[in-house]
PDB file of N, CA and C in Angstrom:
ATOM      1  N   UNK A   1      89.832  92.448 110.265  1.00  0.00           N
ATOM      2  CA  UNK A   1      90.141  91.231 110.965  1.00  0.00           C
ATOM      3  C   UNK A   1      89.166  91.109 112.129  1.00  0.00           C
ATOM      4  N   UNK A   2      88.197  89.930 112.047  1.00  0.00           N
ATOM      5  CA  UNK A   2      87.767  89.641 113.549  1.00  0.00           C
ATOM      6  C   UNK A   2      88.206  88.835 114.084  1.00  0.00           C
ATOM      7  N   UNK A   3      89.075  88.788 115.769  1.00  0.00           N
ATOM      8  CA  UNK A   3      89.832  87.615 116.530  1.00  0.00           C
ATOM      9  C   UNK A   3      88.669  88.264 117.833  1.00  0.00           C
ATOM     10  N   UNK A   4      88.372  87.371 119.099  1.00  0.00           N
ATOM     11  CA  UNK A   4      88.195  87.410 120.247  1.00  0.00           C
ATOM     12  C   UNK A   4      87.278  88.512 120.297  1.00  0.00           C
ATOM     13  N   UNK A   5      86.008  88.742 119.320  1.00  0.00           N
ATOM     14  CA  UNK A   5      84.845  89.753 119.156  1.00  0.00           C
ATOM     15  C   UNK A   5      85.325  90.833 119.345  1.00  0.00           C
ATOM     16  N   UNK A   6      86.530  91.146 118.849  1.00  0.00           N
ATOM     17  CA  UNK A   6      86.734  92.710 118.173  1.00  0.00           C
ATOM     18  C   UNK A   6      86.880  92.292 116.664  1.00  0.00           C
ATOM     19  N   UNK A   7      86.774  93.598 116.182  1.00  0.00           N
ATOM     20  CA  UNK A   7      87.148  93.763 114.709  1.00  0.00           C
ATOM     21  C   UNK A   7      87.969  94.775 114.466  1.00  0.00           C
ATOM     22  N   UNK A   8      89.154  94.817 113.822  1.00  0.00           N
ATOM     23  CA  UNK A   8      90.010  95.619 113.511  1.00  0.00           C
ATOM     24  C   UNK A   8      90.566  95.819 111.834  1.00  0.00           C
ATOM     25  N   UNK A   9      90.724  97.228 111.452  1.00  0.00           N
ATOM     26  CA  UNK A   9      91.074  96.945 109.793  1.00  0.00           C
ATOM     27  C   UNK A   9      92.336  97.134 109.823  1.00  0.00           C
ATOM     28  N   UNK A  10      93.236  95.944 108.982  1.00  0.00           N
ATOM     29  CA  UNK A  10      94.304  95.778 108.930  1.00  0.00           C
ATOM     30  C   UNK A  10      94.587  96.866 108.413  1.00  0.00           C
ATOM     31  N   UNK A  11      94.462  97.016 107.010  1.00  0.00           N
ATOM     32  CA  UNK A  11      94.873  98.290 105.676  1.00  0.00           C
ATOM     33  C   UNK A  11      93.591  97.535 104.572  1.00  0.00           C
ATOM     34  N   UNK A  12      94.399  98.029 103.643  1.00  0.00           N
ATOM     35  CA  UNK A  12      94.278  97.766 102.032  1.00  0.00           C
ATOM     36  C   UNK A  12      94.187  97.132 101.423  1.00  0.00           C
ATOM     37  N   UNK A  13      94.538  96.639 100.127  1.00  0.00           N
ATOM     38  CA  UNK A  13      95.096  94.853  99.456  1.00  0.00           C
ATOM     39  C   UNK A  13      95.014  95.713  98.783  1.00  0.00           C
ATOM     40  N   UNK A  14      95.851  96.057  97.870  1.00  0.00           N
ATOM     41  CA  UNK A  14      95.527  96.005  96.068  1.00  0.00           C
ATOM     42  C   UNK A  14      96.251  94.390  95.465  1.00  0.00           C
ATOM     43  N   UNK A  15      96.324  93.766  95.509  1.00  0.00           N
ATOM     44  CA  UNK A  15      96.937  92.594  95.193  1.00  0.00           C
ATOM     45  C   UNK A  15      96.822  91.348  96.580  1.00  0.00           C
ATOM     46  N   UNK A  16      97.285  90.155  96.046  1.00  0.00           N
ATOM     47  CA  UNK A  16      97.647  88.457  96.896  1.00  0.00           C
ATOM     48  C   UNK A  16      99.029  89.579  97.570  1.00  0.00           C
ATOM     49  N   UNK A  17      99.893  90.572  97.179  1.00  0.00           N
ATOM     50  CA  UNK A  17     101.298  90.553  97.593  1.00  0.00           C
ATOM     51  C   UNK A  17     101.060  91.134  98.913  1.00  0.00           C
ATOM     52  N   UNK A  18      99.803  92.256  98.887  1.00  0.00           N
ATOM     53  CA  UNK A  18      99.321  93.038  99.499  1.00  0.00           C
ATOM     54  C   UNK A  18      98.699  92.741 100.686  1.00  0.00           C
ATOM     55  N   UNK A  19      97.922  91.738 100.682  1.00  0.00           N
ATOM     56  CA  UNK A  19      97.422  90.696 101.496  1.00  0.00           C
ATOM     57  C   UNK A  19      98.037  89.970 102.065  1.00  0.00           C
ATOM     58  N   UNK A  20      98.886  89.531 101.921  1.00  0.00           N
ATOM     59  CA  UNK A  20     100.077  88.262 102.559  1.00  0.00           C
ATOM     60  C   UNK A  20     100.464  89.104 103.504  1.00  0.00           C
ATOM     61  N   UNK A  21     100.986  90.653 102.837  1.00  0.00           N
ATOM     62  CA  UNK A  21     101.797  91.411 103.995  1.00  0.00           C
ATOM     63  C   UNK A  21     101.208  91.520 105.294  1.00  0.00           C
ATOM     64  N   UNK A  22      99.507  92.053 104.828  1.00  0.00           N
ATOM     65  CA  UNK A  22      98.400  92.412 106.030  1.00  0.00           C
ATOM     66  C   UNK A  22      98.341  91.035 106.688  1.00  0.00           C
ATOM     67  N   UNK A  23      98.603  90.002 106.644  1.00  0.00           N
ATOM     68  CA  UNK A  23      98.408  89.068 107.362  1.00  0.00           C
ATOM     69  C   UNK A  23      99.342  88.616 108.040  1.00  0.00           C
ATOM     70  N   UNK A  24     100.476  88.968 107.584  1.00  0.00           N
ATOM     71  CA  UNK A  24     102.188  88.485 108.152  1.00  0.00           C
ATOM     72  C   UNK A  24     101.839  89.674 108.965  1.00  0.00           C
ATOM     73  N   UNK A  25     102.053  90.749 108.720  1.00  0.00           N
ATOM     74  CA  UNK A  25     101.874  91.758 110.316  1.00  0.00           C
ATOM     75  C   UNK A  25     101.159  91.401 111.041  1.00  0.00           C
ATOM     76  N   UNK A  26      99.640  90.414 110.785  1.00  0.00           N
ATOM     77  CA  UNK A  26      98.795  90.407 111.888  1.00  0.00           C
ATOM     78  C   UNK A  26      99.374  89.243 112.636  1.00  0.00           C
ATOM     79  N   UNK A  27     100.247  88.754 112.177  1.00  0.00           N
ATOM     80  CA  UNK A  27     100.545  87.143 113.095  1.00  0.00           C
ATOM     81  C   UNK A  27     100.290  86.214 112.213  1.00  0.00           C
ATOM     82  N   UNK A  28      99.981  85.771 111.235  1.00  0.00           N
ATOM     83  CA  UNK A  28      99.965  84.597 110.724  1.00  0.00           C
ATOM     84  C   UNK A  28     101.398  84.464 109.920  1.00  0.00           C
ATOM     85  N   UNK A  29     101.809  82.728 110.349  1.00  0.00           N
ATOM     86  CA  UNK A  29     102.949  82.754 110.239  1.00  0.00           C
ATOM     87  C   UNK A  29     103.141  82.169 108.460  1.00  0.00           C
ATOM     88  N   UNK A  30     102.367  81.758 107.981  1.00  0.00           N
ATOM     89  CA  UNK A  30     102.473  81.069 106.701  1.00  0.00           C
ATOM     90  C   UNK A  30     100.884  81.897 105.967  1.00  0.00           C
ATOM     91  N   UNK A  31     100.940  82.932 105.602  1.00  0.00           N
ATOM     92  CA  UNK A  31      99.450  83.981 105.052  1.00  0.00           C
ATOM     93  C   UNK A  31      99.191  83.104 103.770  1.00  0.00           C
ATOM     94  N   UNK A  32      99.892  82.965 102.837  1.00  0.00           N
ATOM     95  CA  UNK A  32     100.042  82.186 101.487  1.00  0.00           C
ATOM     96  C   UNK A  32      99.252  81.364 101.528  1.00  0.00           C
ATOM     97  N   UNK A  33      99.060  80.311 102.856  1.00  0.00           N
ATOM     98  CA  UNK A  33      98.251  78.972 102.848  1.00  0.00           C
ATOM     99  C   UNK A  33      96.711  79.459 102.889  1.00  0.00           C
ATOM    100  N   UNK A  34      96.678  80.137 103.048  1.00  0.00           N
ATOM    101  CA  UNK A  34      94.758  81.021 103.458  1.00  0.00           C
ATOM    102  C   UNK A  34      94.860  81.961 102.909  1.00  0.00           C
ATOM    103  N   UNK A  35      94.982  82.075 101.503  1.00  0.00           N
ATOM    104  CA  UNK A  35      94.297  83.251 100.552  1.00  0.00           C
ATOM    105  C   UNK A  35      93.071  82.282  99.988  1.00  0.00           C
ATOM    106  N   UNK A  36      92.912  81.283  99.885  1.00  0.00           N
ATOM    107  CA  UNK A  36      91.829  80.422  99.465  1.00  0.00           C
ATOM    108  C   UNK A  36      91.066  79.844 100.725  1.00  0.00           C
ATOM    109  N   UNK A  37      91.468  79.609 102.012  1.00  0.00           N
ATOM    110  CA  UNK A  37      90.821  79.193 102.796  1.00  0.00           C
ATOM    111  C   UNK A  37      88.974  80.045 102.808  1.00  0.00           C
ATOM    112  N   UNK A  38      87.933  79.926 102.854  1.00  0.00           N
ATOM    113  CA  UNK A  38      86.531  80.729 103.224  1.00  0.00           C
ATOM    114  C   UNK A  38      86.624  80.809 104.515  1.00  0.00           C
ATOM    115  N   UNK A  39      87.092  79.639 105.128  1.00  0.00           N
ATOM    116  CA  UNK A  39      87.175  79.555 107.080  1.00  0.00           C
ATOM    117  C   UNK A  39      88.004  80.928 107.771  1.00  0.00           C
ATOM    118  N   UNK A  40      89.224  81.537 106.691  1.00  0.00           N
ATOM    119  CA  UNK A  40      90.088  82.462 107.243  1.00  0.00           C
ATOM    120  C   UNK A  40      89.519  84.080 106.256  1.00  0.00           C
ATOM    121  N   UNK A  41      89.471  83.231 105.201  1.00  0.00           N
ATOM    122  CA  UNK A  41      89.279  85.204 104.432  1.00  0.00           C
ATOM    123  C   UNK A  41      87.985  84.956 103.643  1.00  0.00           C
ATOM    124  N   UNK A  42      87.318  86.204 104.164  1.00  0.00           N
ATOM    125  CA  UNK A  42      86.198  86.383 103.039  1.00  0.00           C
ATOM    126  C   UNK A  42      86.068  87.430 102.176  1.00  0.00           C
ATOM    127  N   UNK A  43      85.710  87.049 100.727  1.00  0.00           N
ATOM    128  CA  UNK A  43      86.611  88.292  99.680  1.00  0.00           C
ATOM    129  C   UNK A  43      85.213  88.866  99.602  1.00  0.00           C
ATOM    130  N   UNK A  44      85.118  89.967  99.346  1.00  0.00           N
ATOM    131  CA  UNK A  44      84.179  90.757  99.554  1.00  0.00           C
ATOM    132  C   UNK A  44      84.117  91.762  98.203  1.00  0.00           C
ATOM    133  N   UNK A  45      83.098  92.013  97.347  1.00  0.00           N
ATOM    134  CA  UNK A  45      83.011  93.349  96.810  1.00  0.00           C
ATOM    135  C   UNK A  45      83.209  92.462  94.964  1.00  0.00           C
ATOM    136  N   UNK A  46      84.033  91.174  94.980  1.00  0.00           N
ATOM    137  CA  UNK A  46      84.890  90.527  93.942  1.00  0.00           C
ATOM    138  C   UNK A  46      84.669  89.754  93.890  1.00  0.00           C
ATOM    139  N   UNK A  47      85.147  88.262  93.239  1.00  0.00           N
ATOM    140  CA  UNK A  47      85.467  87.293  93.281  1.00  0.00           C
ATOM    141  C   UNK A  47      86.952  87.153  93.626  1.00  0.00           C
ATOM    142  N   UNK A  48      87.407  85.986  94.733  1.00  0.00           N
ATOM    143  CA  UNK A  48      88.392  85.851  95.315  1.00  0.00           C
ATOM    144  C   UNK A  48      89.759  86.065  93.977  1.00  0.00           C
ATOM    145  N   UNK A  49      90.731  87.242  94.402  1.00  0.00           N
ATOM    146  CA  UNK A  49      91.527  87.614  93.662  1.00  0.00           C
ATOM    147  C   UNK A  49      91.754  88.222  92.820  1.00  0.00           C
ATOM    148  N   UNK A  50      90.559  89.149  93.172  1.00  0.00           N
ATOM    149  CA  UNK A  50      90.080  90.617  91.970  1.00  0.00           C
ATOM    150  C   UNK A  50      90.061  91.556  92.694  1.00  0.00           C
ATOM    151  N   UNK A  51      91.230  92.528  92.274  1.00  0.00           N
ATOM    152  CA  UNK A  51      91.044  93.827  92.872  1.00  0.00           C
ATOM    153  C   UNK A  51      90.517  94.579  92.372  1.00  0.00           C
ATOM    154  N   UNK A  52      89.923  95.837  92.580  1.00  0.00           N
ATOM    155  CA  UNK A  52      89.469  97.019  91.925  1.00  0.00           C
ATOM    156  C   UNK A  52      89.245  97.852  92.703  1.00  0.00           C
ATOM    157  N   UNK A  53      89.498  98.948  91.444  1.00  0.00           N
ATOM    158  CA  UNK A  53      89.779 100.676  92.626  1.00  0.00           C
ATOM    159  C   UNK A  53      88.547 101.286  92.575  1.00  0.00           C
ATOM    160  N   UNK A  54      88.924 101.147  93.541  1.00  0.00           N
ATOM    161  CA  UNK A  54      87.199 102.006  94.220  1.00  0.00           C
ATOM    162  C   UNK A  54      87.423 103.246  94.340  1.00  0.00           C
TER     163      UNK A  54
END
């Protein structure tokens, strides 16, 4: 997560279920609406909504 030029790592994702959580702990009150936003999450490593074990 970068807010106010820190960066901090939430956790993990293996999944959207996984992600919602990391974002409901960080404060966002509705996470669901910004799994597609680019302005809020950038998927990295995938295409948005592909996990894989590294």
């Amino acid at each position: 997560m970068h807010a106010n030029g820190c960066e901090r790592q939430l956790g993990t994702a293996h999944s959207d279920h996984d992600l919602v959580a990391l974002l409901a702990a960080a404060g966002l009150t509705v996470p669901e609406r910004v799994l597609d936003d680019p302005g809020v999450i950038e998927w990295q490593g995938a295409r948005a909504h592909v996990y894989q074990a590294g």
